[in-house]
Protein backbone atom coordinates (compact mmCIF):
# COMPACT_ATOMS: atom_id res chain seq x y z
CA UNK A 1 0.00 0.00 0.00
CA UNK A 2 2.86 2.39 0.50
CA UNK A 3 4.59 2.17 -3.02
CA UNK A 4 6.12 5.96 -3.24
CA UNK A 5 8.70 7.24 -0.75
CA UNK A 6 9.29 10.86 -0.74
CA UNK A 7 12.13 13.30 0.64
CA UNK A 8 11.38 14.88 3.30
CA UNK A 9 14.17 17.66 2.72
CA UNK A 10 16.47 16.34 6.09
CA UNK A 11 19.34 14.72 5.65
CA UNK A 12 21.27 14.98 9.01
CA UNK A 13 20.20 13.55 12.41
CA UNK A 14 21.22 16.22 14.19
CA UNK A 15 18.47 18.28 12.63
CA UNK A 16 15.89 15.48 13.31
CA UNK A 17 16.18 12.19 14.72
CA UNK A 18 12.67 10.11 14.28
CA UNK A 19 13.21 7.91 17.59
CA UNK A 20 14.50 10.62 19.54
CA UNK A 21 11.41 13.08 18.19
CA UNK A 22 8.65 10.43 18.28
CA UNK A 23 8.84 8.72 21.40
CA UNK A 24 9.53 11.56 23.66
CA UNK A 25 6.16 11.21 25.20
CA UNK A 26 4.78 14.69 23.15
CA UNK A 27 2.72 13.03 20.46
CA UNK A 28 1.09 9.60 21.05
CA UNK A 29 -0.10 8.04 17.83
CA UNK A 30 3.61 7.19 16.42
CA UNK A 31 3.91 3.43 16.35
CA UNK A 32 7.69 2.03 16.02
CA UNK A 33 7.47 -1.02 13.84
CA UNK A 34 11.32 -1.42 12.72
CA UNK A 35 14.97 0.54 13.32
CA UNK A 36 14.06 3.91 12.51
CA UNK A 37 10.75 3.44 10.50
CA UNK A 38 7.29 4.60 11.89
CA UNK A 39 3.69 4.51 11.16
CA UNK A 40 1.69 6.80 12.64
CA UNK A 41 -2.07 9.19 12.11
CA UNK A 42 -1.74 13.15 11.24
CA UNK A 43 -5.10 14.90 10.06
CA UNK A 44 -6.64 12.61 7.92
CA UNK A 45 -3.76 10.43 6.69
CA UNK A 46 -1.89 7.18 7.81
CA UNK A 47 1.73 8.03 7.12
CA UNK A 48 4.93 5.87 7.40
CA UNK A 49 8.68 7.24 7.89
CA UNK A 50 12.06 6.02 7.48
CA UNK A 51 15.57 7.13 8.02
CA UNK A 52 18.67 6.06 6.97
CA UNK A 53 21.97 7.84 6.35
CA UNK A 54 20.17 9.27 3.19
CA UNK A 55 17.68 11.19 5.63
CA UNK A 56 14.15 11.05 5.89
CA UNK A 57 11.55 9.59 4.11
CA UNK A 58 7.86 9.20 3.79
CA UNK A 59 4.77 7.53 2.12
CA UNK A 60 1.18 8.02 3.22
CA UNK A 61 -2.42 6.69 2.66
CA UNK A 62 -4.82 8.00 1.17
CA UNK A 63 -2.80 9.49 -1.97
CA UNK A 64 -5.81 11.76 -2.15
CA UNK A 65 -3.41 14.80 -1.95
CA UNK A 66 -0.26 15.72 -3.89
CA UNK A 67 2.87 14.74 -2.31
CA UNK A 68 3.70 18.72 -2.36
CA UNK A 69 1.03 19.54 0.28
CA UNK A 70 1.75 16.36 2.24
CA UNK A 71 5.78 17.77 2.34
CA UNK A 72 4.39 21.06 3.61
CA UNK A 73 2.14 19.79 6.25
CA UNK A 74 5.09 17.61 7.17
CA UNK A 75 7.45 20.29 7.34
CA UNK A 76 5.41 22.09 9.53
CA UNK A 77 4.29 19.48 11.42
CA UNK A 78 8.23 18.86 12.54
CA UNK A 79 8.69 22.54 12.54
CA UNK A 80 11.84 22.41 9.91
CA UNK A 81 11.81 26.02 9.61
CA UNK A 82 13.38 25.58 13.11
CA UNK A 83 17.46 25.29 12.90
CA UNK A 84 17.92 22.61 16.09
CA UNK A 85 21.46 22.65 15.11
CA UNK A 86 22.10 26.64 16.29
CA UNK A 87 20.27 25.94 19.01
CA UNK A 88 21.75 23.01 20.30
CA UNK A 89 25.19 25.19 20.12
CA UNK A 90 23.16 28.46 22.08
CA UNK A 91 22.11 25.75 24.41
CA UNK A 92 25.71 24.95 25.91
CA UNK A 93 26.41 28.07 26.88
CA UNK A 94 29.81 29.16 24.47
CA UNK A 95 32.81 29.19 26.91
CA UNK A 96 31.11 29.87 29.68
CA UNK A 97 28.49 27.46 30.63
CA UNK A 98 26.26 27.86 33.44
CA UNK A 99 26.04 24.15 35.41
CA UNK A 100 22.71 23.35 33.55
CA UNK A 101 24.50 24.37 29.73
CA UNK A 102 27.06 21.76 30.81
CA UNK A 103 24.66 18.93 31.62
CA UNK A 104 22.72 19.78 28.17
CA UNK A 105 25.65 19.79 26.30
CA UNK A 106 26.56 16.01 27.79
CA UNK A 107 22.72 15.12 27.14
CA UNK A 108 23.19 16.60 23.59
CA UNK A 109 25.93 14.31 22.48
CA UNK A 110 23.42 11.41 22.93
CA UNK A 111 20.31 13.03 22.39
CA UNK A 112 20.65 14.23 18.68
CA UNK A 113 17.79 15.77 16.71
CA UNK A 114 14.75 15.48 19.60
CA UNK A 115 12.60 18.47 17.98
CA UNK A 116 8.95 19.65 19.02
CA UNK A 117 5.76 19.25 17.46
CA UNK A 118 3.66 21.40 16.03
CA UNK A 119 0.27 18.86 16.70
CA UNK A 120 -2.91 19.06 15.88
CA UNK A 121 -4.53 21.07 19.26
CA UNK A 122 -7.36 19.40 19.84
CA UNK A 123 -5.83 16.11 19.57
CA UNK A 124 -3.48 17.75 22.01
CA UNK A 125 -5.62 18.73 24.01
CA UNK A 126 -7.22 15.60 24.62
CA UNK A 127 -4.24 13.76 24.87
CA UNK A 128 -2.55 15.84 27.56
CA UNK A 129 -6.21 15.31 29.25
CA UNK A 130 -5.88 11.77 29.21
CA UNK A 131 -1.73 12.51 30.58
CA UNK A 132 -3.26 13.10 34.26
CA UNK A 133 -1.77 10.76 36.53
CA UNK A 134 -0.88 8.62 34.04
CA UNK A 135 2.02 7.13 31.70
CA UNK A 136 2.76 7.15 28.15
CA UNK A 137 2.02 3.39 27.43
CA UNK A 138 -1.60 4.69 28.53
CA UNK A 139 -2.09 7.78 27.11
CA UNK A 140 -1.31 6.03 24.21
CA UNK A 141 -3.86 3.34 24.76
CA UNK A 142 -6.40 5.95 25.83
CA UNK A 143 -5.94 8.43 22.98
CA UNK A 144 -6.25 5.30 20.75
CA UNK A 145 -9.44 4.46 22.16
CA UNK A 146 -10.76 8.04 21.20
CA UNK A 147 -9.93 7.79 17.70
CA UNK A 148 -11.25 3.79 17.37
CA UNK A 149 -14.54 4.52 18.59
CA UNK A 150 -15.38 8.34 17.96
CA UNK A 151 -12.86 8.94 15.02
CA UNK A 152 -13.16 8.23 11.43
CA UNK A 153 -11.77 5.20 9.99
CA UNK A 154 -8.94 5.73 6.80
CA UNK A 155 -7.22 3.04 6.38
CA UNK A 156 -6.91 -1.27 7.29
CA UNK A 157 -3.28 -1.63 6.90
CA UNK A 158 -1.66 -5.34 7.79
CA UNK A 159 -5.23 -6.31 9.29
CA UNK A 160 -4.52 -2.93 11.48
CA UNK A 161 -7.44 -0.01 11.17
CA UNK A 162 -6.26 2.98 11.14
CA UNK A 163 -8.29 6.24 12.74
CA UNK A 164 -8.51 10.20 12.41
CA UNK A 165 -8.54 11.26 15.45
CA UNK A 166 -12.23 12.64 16.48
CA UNK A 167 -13.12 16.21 17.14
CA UNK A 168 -14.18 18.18 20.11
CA UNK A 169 -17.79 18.20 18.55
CA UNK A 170 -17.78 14.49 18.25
CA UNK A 171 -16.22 14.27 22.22
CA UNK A 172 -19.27 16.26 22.82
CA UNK A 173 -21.20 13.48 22.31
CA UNK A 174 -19.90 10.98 23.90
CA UNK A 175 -21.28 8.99 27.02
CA UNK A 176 -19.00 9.50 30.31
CA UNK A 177 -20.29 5.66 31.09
CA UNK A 178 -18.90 4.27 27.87
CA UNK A 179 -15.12 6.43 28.83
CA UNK A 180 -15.24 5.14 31.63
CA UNK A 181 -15.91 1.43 30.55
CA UNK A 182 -13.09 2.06 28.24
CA UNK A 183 -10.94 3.09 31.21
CA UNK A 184 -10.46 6.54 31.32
CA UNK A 185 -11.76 6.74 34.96
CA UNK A 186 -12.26 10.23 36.30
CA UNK A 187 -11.13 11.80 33.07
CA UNK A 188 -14.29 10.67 31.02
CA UNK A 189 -16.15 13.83 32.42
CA UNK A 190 -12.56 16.09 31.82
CA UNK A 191 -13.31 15.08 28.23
CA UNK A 192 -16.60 15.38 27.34
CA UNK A 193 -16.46 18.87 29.60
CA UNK A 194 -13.29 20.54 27.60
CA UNK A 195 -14.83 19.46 24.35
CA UNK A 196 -18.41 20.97 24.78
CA UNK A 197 -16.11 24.23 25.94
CA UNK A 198 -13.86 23.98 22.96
CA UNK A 199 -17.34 23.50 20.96
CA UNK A 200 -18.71 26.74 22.22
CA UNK A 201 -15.45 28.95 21.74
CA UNK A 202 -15.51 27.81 18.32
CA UNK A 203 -18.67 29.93 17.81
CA UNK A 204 -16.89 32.65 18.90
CA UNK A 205 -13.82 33.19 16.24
CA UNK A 206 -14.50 33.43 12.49
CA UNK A 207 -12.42 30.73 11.44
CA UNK A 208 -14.55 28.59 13.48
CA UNK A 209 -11.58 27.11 15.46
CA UNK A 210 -10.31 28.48 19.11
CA UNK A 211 -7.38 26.39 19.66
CA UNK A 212 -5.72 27.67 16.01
CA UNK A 213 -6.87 31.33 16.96
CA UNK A 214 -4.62 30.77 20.38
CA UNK A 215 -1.89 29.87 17.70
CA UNK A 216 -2.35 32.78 15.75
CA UNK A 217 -2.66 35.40 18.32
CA UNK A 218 0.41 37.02 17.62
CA UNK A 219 0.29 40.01 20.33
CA UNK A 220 -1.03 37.62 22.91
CA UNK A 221 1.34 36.88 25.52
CA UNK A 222 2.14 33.42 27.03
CA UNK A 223 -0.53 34.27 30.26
CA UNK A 224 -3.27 35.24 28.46
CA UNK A 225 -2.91 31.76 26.25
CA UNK A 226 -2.43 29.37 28.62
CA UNK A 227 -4.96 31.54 31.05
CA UNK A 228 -7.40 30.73 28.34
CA UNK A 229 -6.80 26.85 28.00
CA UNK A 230 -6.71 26.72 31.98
CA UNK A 231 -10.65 27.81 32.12
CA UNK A 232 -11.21 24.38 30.66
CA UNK A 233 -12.45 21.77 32.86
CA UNK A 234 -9.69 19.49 33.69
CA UNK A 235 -7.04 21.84 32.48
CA UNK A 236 -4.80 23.13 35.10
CA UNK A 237 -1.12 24.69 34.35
CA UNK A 238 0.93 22.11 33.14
CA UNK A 239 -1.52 20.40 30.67
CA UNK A 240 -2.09 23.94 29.62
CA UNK A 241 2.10 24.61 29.34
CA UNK A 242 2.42 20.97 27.13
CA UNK A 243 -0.58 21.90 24.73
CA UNK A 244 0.85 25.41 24.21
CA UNK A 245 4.40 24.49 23.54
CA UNK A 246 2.84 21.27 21.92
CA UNK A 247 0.79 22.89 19.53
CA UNK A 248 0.40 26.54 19.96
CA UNK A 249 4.04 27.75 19.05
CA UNK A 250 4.63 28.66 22.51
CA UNK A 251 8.01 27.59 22.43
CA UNK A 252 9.45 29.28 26.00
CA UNK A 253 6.61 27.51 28.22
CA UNK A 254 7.88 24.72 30.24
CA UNK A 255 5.89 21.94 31.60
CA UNK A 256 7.15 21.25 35.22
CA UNK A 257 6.06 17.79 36.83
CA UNK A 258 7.71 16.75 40.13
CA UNK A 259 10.35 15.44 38.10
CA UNK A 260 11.13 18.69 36.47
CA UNK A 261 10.90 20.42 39.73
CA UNK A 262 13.26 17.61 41.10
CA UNK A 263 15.88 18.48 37.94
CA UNK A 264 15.36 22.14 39.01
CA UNK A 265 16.44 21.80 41.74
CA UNK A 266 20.28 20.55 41.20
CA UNK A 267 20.69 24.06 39.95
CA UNK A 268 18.56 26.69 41.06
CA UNK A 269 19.58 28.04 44.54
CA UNK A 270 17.22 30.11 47.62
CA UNK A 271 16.74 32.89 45.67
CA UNK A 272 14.93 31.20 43.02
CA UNK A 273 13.04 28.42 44.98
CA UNK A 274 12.89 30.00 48.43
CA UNK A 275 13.68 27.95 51.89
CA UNK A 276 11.34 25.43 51.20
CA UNK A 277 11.14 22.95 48.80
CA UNK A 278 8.72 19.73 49.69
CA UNK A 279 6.14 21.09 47.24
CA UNK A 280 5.78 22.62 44.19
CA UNK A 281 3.77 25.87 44.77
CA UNK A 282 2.42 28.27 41.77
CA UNK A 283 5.28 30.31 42.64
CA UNK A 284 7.68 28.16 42.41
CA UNK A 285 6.28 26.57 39.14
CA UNK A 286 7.29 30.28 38.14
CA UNK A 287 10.34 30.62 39.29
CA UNK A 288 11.35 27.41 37.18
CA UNK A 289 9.48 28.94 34.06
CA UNK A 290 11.96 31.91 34.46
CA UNK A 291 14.88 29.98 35.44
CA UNK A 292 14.65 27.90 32.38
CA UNK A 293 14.51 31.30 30.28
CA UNK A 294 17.08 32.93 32.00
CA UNK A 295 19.25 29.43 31.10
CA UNK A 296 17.97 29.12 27.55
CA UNK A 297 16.59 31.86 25.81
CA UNK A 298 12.71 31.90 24.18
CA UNK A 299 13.31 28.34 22.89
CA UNK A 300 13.61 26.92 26.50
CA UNK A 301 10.60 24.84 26.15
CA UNK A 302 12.44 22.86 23.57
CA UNK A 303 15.73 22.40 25.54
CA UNK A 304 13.70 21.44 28.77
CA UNK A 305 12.18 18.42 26.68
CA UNK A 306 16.01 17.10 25.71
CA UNK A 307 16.76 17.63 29.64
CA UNK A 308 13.45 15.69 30.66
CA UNK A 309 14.50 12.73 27.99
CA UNK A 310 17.98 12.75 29.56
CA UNK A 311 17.12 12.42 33.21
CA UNK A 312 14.22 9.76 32.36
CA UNK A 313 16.78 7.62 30.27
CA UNK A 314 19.59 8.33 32.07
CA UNK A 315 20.60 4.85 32.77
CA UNK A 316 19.71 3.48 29.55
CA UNK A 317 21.35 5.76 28.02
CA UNK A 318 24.63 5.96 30.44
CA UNK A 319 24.16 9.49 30.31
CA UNK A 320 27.01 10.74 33.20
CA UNK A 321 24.69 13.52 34.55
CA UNK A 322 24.12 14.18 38.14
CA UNK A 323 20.95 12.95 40.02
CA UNK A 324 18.51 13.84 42.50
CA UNK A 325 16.94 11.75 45.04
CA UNK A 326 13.37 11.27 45.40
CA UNK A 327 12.58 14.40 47.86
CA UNK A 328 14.06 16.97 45.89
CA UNK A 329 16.59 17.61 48.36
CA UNK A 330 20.05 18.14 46.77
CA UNK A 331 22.02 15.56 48.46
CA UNK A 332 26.22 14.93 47.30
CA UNK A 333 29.26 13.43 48.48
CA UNK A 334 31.92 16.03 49.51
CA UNK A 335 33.92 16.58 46.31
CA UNK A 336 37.18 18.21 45.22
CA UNK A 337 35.98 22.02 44.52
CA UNK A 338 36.92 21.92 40.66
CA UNK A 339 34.49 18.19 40.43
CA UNK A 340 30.92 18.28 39.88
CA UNK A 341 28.80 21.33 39.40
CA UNK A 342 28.10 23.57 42.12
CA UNK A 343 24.72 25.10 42.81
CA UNK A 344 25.86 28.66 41.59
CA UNK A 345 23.42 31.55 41.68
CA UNK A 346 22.89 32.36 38.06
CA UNK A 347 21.96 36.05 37.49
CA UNK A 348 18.34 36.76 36.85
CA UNK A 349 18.12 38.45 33.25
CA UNK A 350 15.27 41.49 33.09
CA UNK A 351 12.60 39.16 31.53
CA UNK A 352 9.58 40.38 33.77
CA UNK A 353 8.39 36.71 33.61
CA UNK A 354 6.93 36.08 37.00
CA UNK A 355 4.86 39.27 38.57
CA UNK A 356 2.91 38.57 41.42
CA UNK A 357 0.73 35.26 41.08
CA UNK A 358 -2.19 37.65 42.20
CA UNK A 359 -1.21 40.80 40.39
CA UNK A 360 -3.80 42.78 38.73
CA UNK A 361 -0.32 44.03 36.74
CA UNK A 362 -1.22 42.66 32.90
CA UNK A 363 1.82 42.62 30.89
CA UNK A 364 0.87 42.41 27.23
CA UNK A 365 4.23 41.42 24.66
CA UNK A 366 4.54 39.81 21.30
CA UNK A 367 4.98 35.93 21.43
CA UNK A 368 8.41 36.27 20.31
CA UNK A 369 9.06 39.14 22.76
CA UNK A 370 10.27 38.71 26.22
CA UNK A 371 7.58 35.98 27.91
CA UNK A 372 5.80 36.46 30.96
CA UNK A 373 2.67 35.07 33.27
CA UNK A 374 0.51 37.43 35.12
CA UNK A 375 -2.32 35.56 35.94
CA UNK A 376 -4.12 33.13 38.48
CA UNK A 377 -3.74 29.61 37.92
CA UNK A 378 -5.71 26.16 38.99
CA UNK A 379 -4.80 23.02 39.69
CA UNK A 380 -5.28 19.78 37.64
CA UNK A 381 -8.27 19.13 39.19
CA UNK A 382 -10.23 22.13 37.90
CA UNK A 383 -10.72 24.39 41.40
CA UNK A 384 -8.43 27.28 42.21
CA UNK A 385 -5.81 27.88 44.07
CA UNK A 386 -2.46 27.37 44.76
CA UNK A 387 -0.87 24.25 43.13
CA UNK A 388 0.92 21.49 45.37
CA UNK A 389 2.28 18.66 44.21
CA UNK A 390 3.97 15.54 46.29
CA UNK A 391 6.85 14.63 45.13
CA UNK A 392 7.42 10.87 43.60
CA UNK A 393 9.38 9.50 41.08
CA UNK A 394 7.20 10.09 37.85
CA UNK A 395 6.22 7.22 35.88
CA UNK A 396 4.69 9.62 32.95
CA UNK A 397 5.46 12.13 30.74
């Protein structure tokens, strides 16, 4: 069924790695079914890819549109515009590194090419919905499940059949009962909830379509975005940060789970965490959001993800990077002053990222401006509030 490859336009790894890209726990309908070959769903299509030392190559089903189109939404879809290789490079820091530029640049010689998404953002949506409490081996299963029985079918491939993934209006319909037969627990009402919302701000943009008209709001600012996503049921800050840096082109949001905040804290001393450290507060969510800017520039979002790979797979991959232990307390064996990295305090660059949780300041910037957030924020479970979060060893993405 897939007789024509075609070039994607990439021939070095370093620019885009499939494994590394595709199973970083950001997209969730990429299937691995050989050594760098993939078959996955985008929009309407059931699309394989391959690389070898040639580059990058790809064949889809239906052939209902000219390859052209399907390289362009490809493109885009991997965000090729993007040069990862002059980032990577920003990322170490030059000849000075900062402790965290040094333990990127030892991820980066292992983790080559891992570039971000530019999804669909209502299958986004959903899928970071379904990310609650949860691992990738089920979010995969559970965003599955939403395409099997409320999507559209394309394809049967290898006795396999292959669905679009539904939208909001058709989550609108569905029965919490059957979601929750299916397994989705607690989330079944998250879903059907968000979508009637999304359903509603559609009416309420020309296009038609809310989620793109976050994308395309140019002179909004990163608060007013994800304070828009976070007024949907179920949608609290960090579901909000991984659909907006996911899908929205927010590029300097950073998702922070305990195991972020754990990461954090290796390098961020008192003045950016505070005295105490058991939970992750609002503020401190902040705090990280600016630290990771101050490290990395307006394309932190994308370096946090290589970090987050690297500590997850840091065994498998005998990555020599330091750890944390499970409290987030910075524990280490006395060492010779020139071994290891020091906690260093890293000066704060004028970004204006983190007013006041409670301000009534509103800082308005472009997108590609310096980022800030100025707004209230709720927790996972829909209600307001500050945000507190035990800390564990993660299990999901």
């Amino acid at each position: 069924m897939f007789n024509e490859w075609h070039a994607l336009g990439v021939s070095c790894r370093a620019e885009l790695n499939l494994k590394s890209t595709l199973t970083a726990g950001q997209s969730f309908r990429w299937r691995e079914i050989g050594i760098d070959q993939f078959i996955g769903v985008l929009a309407d299509y059931v699309i394989k890819l391959r690389q070898d030392d040639g580059g990058v190559f790809f064949s889809y089903v239906p052939t209902t549109s000219p390859s052209l189109e399907m390289l362009r939404m490809l493109r885009e879809y991997f965000q090729l515009d993007v040069s990862l290789t002059k980032l990577y490079k920003e990322w170490e820091g030059g000849k000075c590194p900062t402790p965290i530029q040094t333990d990127f640049g030892i991820a980066a010689k292992t983790i080559q090419g891992l570039r971000i998404l530019k999804q669909p953002p209502e299958e986004c949506l959903m899928s970071f919905v379904c990310s609650q409490n949860n691992n990738i081996k089920r979010i995969a299963g559970m965003v599955e499940k939403l395409a099997t029985h409320y999507g559209t079918l394309i394809a049967k491939i290898d006795g396999i059949k292959y669905y679009s993934f539904p939208s909001c209006e058709a989550l609108a319909r569905a029965k919490e009962q059957k979601l929750r037969d299916l397994g989705f627990g607690y989330r079944a009402k998250y879903i059907i909830a968000a979508s009637k919302e999304v359903q509603q701000n559609n009416k309420t943009v020309p296009n038609g379509q809310w989620l793109i008209s976050l994308r395309q709001a140019n002179e909004a600012c990163n608060a007013d975005v994800v304070g828009e996503l976070t007024k949907l049921t179920g949608v609290g800050r960090k579901v909000a940060d991984c659909v907006a840096l996911f899908s929205l082109d927010r590029t300097s949001l950073v998702p922070v789970d305990t195991h972020v905040w754990q990461m954090a804290l290796r390098y961020m001393d008192d003045t950016w965490t505070g005295n105490e450290k058991s939970s992750l507060t609002a503020k401190r969510y902040d705090s990280i959001y600016n630290f990771f800017v101050s490290s990395f520039g307006l394309y932190c979002g994308w370096a946090h993800s290589i970090l987050f790979a690297a500590a997850i797979h840091r065994k498998e991959l005998d990555l020599k990077m330091p750890n944390t232990d499970g409290t987030g307390s910075r524990k280490r064996k006395k060492e010779a002053p020139d071994a290891g990295h020091p906690r260093v305090k890293i000066p704060k660059k004028e970004y204006n990222v983190s007013p006041a949780i409670n301000s009534s300041k509103k800082l308005k910037t472009n997108r590609n401006q310096k980022p800030e957030f100025s707004r209230p924020l709720k927790t996972e479970d829909g209600k307001g509030g500050e945000v507190r979060v035990k800390l564990k060893v993660p299990t999901s993405r």
